[in-house]
N, C-alpha and C. Protein backbone atom coordinates (compact mmCIF):
# COMPACT_ATOMS: atom_id res chain seq x y z
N UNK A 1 -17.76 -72.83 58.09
CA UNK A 1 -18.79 -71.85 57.92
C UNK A 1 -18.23 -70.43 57.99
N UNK A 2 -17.40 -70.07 58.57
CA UNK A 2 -16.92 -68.55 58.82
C UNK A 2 -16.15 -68.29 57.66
N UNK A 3 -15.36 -69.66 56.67
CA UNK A 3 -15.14 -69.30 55.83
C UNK A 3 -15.80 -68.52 54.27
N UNK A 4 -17.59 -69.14 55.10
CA UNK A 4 -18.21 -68.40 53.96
C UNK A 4 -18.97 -67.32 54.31
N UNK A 5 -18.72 -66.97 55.69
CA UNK A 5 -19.19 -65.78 56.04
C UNK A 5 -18.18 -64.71 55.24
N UNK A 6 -17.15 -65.15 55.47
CA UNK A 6 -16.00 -63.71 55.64
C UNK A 6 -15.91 -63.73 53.54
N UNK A 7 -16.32 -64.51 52.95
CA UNK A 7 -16.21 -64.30 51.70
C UNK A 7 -17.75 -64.03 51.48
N UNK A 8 -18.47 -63.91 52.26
CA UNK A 8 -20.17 -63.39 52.00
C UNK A 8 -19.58 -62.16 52.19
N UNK A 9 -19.08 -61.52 53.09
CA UNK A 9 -18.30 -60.27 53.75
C UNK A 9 -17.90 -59.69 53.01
N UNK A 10 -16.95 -59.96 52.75
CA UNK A 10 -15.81 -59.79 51.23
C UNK A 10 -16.60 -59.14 49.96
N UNK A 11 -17.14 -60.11 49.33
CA UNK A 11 -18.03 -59.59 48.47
C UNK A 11 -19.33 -58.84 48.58
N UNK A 12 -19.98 -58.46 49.76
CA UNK A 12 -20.59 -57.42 49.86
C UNK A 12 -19.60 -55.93 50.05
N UNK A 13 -18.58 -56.52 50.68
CA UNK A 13 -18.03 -54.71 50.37
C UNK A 13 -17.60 -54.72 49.23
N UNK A 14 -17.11 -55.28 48.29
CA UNK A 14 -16.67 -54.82 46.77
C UNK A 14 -17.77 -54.39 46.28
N UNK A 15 -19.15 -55.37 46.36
CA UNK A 15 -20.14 -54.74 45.44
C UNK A 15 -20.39 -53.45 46.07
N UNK A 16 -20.06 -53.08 47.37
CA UNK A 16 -20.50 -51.84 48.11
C UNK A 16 -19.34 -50.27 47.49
N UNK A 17 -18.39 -51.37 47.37
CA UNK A 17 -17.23 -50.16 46.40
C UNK A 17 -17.97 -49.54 45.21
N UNK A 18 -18.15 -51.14 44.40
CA UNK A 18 -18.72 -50.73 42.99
C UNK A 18 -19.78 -49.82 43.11
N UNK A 19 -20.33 -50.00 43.61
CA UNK A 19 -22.05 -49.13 43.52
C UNK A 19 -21.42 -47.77 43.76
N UNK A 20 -20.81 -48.15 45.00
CA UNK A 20 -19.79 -46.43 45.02
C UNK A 20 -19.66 -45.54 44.14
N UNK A 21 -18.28 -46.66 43.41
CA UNK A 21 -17.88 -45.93 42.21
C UNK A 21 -18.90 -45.51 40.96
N UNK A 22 -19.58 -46.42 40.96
CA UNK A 22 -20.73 -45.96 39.58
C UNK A 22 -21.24 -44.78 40.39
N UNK A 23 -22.08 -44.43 41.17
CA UNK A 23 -22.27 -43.75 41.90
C UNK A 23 -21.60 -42.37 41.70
N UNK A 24 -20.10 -42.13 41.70
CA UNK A 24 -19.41 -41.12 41.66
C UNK A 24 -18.97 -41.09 40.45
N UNK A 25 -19.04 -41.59 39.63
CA UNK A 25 -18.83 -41.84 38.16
C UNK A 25 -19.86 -41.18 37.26
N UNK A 26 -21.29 -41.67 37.83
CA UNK A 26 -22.60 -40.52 37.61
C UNK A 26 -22.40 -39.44 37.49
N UNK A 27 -22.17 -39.22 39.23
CA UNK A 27 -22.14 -37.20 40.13
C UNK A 27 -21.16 -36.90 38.99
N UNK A 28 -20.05 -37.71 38.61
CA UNK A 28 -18.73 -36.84 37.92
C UNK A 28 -19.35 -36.32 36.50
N UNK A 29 -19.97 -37.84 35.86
CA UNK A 29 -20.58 -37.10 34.41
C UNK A 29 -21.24 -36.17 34.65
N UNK A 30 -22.02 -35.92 35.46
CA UNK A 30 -23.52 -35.02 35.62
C UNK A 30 -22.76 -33.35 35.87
N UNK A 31 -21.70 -33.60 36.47
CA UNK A 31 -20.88 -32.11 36.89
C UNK A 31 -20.18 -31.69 35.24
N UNK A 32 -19.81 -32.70 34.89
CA UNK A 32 -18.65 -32.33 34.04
C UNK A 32 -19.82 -32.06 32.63
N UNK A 33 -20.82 -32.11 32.80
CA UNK A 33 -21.93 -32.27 31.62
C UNK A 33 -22.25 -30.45 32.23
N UNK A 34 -22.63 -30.26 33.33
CA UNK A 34 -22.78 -28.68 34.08
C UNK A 34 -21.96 -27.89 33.70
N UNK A 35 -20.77 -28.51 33.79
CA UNK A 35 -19.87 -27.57 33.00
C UNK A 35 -19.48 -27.07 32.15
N UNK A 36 -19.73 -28.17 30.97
CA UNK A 36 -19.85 -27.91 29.65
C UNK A 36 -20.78 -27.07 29.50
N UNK A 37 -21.92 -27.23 30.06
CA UNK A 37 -22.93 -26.44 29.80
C UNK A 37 -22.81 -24.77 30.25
N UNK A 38 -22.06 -24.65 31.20
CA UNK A 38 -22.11 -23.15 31.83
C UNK A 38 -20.72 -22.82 30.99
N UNK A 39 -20.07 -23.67 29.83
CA UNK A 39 -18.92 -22.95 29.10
C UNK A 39 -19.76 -22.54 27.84
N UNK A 40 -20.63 -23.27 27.55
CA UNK A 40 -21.26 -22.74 26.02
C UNK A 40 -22.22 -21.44 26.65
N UNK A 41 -22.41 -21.18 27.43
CA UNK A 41 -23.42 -20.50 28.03
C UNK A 41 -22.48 -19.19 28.18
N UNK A 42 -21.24 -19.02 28.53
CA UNK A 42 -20.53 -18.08 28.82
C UNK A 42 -20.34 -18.15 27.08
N UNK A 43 -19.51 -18.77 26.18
CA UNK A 43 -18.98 -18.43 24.90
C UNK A 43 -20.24 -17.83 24.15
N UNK A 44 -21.90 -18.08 24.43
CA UNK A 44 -22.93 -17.53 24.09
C UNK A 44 -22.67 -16.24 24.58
N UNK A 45 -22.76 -15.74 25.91
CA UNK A 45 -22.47 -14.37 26.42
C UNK A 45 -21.82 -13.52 25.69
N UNK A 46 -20.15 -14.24 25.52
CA UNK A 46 -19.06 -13.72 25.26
C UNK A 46 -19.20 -12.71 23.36
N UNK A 47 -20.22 -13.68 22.99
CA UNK A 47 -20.69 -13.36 21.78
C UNK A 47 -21.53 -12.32 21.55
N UNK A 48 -22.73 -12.24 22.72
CA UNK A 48 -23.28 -11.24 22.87
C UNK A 48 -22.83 -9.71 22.91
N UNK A 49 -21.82 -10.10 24.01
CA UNK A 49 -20.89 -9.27 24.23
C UNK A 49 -20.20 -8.29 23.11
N UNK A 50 -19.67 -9.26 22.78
CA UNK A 50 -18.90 -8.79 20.65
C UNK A 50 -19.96 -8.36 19.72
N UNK A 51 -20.66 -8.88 19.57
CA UNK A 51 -21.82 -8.49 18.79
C UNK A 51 -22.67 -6.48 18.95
N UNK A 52 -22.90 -6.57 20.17
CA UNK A 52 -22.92 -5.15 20.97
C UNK A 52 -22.07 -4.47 20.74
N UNK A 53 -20.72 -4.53 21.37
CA UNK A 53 -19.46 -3.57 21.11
C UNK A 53 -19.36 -3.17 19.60
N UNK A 54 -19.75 -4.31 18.93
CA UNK A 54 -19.41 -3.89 17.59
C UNK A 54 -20.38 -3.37 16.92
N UNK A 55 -21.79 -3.39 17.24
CA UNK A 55 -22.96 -2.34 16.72
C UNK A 55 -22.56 -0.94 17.51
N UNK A 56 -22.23 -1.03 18.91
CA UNK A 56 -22.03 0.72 19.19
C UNK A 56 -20.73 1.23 18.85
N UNK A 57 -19.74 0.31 18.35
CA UNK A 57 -18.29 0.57 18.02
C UNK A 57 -17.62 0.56 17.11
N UNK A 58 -19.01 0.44 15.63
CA UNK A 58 -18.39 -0.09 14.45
C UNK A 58 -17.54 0.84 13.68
N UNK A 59 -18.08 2.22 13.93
CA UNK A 59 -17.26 3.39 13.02
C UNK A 59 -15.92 3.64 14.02
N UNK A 60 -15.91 3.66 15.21
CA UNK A 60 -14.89 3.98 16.45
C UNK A 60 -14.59 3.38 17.66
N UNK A 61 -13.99 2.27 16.89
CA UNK A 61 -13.47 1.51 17.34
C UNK A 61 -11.92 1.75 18.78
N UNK A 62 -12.11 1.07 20.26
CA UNK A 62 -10.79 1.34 21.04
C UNK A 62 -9.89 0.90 19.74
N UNK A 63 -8.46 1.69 19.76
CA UNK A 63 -7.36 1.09 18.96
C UNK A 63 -6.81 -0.60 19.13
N UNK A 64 -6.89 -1.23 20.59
CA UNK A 64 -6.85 -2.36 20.81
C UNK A 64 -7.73 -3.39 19.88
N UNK A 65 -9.08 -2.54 19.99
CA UNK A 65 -9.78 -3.58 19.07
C UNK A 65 -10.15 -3.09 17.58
N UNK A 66 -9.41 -1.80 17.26
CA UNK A 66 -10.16 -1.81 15.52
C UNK A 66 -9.74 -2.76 15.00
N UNK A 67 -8.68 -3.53 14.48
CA UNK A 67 -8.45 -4.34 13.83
C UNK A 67 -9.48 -5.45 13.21
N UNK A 68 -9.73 -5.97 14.57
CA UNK A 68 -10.87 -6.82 14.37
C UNK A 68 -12.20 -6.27 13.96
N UNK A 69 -12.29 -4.97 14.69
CA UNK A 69 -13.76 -4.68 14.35
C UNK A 69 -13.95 -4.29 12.80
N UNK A 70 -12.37 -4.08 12.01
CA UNK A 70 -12.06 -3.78 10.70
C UNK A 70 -12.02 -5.04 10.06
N UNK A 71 -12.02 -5.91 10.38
CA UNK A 71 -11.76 -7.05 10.37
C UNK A 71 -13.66 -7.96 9.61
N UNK A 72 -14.16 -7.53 10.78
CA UNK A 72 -15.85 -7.70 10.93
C UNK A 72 -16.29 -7.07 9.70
N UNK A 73 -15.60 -5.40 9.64
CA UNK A 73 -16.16 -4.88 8.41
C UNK A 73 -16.46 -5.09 7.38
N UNK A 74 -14.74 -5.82 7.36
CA UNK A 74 -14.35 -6.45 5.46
C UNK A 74 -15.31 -7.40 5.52
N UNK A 75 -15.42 -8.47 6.31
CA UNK A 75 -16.09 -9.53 6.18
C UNK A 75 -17.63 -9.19 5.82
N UNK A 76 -18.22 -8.33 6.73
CA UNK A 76 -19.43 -7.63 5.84
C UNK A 76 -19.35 -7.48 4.79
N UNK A 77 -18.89 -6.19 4.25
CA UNK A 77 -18.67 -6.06 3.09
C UNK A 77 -18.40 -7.17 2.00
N UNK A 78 -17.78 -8.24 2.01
CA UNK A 78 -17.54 -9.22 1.15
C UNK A 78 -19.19 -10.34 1.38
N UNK A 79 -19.66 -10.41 2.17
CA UNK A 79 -20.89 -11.00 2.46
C UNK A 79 -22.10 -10.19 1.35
N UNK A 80 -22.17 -9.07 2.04
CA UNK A 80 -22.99 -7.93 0.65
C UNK A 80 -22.28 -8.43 -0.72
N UNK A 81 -21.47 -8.11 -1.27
CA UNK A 81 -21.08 -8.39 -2.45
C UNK A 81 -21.59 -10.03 -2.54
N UNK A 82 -20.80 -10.60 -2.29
CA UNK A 82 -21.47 -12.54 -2.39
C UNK A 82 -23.09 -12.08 -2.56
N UNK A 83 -23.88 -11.69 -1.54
CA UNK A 83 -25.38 -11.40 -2.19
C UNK A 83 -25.83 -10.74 -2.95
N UNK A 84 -25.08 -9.47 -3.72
CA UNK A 84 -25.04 -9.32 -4.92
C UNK A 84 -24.95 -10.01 -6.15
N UNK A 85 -24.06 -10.71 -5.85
CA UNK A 85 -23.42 -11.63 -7.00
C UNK A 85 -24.62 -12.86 -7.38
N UNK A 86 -25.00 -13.15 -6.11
CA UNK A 86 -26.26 -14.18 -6.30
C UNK A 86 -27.63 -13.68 -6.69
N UNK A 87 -27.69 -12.45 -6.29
CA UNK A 87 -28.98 -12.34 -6.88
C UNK A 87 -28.74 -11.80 -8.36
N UNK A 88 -28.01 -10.86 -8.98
CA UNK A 88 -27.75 -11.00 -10.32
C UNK A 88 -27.74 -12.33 -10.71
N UNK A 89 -27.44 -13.35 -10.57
CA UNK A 89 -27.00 -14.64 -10.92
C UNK A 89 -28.60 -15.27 -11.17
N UNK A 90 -29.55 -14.87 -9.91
CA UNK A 90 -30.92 -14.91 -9.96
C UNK A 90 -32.05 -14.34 -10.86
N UNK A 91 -30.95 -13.23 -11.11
CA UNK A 91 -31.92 -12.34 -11.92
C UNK A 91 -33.41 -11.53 -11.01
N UNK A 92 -32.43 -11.34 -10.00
CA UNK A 92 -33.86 -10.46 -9.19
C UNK A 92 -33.16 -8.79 -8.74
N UNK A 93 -33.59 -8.19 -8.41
CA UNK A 93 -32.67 -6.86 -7.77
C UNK A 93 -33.89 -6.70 -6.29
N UNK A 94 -33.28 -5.84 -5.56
CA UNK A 94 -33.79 -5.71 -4.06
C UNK A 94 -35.47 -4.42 -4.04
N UNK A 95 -36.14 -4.69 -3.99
CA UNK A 95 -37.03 -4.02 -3.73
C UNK A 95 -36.63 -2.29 -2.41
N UNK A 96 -36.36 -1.41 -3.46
CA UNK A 96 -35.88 -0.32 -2.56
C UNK A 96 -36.95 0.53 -1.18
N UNK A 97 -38.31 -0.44 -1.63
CA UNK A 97 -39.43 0.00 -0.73
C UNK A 97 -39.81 -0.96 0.42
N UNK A 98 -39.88 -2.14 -0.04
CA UNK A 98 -39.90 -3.42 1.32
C UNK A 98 -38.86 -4.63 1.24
N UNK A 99 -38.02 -4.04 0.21
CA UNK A 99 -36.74 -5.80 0.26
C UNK A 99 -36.98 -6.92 -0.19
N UNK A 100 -38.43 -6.62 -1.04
CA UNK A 100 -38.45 -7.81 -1.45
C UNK A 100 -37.53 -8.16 -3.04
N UNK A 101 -37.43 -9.15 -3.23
CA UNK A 101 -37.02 -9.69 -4.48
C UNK A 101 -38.09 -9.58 -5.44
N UNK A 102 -37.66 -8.41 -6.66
CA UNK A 102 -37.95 -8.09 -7.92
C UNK A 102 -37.40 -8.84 -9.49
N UNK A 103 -37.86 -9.13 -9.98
CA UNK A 103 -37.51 -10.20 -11.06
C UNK A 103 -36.34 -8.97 -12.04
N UNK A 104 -35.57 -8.87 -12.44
CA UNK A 104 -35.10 -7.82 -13.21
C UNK A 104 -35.26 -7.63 -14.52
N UNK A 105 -35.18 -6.20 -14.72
CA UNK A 105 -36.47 -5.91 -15.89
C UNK A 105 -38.03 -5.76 -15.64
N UNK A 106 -38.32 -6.01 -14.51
CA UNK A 106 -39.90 -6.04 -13.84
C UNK A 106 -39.57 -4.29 -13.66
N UNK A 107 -40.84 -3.76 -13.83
CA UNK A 107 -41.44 -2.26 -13.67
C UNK A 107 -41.87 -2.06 -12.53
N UNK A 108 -42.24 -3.04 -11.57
CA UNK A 108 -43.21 -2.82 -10.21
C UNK A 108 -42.70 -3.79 -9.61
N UNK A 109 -42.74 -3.06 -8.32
CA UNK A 109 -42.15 -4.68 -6.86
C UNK A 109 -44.00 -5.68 -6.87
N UNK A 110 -43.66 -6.51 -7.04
CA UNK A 110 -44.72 -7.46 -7.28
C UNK A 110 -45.63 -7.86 -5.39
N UNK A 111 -44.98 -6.71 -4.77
CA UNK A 111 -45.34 -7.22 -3.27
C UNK A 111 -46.18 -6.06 -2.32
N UNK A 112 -45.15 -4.70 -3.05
CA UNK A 112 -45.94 -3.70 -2.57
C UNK A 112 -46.31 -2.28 -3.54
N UNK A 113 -45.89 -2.50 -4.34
CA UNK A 113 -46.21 -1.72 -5.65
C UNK A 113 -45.32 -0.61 -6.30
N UNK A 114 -44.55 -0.45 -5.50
CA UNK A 114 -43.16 0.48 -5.73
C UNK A 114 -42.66 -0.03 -6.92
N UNK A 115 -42.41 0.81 -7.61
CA UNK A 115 -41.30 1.19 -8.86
C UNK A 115 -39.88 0.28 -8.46
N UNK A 116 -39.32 -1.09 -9.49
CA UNK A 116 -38.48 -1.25 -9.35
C UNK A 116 -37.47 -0.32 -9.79
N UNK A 117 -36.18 -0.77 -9.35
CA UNK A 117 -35.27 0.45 -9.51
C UNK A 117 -34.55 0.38 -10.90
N UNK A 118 -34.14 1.61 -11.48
CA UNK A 118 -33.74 1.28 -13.19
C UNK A 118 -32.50 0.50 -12.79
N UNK A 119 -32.53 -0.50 -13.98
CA UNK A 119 -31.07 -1.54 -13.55
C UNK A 119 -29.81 -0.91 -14.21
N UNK A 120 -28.50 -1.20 -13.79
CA UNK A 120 -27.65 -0.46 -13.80
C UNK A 120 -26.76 -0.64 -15.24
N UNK A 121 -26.66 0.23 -16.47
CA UNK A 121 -26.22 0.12 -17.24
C UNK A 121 -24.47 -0.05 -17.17
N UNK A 122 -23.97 -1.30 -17.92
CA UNK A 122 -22.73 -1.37 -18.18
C UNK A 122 -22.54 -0.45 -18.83
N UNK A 123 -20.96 0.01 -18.90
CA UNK A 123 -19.97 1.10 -19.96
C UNK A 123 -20.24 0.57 -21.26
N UNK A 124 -20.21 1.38 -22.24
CA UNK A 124 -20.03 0.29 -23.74
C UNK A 124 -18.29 -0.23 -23.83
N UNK A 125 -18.19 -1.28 -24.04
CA UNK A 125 -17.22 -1.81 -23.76
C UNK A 125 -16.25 -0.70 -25.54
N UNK A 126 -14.85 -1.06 -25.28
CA UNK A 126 -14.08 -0.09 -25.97
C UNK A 126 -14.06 -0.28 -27.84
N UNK A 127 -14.28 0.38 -28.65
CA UNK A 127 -14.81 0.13 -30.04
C UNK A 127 -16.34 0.05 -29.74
N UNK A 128 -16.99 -0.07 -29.33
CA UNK A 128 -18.47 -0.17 -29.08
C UNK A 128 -19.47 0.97 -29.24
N UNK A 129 -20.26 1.25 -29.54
CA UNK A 129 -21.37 1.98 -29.02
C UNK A 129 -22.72 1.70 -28.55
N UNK A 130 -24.02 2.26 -27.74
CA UNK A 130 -24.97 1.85 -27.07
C UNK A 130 -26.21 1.82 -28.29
N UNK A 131 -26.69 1.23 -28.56
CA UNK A 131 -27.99 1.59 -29.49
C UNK A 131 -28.62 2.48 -29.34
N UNK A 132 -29.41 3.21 -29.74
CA UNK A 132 -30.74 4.20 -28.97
C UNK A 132 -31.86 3.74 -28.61
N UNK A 133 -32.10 2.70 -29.17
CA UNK A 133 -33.22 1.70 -29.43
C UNK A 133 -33.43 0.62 -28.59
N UNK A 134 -32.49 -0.52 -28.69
CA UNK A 134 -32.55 -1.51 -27.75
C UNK A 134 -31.46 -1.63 -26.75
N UNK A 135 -30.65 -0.69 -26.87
CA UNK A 135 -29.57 -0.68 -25.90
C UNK A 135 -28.04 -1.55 -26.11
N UNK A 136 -28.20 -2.35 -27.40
CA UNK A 136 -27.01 -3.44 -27.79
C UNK A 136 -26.31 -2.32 -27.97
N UNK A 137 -24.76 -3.19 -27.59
CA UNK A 137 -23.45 -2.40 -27.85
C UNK A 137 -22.87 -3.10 -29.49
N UNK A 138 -23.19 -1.87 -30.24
CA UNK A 138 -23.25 -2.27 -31.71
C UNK A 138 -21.60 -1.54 -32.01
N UNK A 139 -20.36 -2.12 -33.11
CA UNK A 139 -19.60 -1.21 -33.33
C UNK A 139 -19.51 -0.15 -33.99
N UNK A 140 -18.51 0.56 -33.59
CA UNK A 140 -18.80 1.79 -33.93
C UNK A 140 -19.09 2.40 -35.20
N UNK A 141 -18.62 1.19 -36.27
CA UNK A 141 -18.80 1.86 -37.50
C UNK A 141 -19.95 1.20 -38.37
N UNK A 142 -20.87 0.80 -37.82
CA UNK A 142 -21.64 0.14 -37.84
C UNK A 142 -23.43 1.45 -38.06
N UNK A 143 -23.88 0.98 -39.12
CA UNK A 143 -24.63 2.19 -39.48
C UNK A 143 -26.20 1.93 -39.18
N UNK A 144 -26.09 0.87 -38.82
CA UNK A 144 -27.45 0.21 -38.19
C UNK A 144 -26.98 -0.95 -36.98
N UNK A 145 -28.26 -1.30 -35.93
CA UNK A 145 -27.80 -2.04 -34.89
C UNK A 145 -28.25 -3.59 -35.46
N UNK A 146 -27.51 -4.19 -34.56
CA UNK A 146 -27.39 -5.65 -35.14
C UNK A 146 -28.79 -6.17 -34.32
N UNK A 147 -29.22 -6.00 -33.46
CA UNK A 147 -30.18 -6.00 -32.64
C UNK A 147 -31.64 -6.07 -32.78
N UNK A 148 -31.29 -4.72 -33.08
CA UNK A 148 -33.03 -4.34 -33.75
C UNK A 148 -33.27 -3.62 -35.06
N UNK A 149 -31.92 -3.48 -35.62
CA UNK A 149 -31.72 -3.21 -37.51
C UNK A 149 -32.26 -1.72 -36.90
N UNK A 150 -32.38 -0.88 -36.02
CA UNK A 150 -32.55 0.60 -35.84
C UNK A 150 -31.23 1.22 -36.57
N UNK A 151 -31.22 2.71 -36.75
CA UNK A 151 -30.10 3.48 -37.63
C UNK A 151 -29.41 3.81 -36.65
N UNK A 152 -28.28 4.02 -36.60
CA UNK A 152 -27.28 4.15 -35.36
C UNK A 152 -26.99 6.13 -35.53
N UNK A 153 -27.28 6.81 -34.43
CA UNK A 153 -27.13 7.76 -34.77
C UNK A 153 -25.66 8.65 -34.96
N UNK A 154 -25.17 9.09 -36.09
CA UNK A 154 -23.52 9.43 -36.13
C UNK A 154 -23.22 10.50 -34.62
């Protein structure tokens, strides 16, 4: 009989380990999950942080950090252009009174009534000239436009 005490024994302290260990295996995920959490929480900050410096620091910049904050710039700048490029591509231009999107060639912002803005004439490309009429780049020796058959003025 004592032999099955001391192995009743036995195996209550292992299961008493195990429970342990799961136990501290928990606390460990639950910390190491806290932690993660108070690192995204700081790299959130840290962002905040950058974000600020670089709205009150964008023209004058410490020398340590223009680079980057020149850095931020270009990347603006190439962001504007990319949304240029897409909305030509769209065929809309920016509403200069509320931002909204204007169809191009539209006379009025369709949102708040402002005058779209005149769209921006290309150069006549080289041998070329502009019509008076419809605006085609007709050549130069060309005595009427191909366009709208208007007289090309010498």
């Amino acid at each position: 009989m004592a032999f099955f005490e001391q192995l009743g024994k036995k195996l209550s302290d292992a299961g008493q380990g195990v429970a342990q260990s799961s136990r501290n295996a928990v606390d460990i995920a639950k910390l190491n999950s806290a932690v993660s959490d108070k690192k995204k929480q700081i790299a959130q900050a840290y962002s905040a942080i950058g974000e600020k410096y670089y709205e009150l620091h964008k023209d004058s910049a410490e020398e340590e950090l223009s680079a980057l904050v020149s850095n931020v710039n270009q990347l603006f700048a190439e962001i504007h252009d990319c949304e240029n490029q897409i909305k030509t591509i769209r065929g809309v231009v920016k509403c200069a009174n509320c931002g909204a999107d204007i169809p191009t060639g539209a006379a009025f912002c369709s949102v708040c009534g402002a005058p779209a803005p005149e769209p921006e004439r290309p150069a006549a490309p080289e041998g070329t000239r502009e019509c008076p009429n419809c605006h085609k780049f007709v050549p130069v020796g060309n005595k009427f436009c191909t366009g709208c058959g208007a007289k090309m003025e010498d």
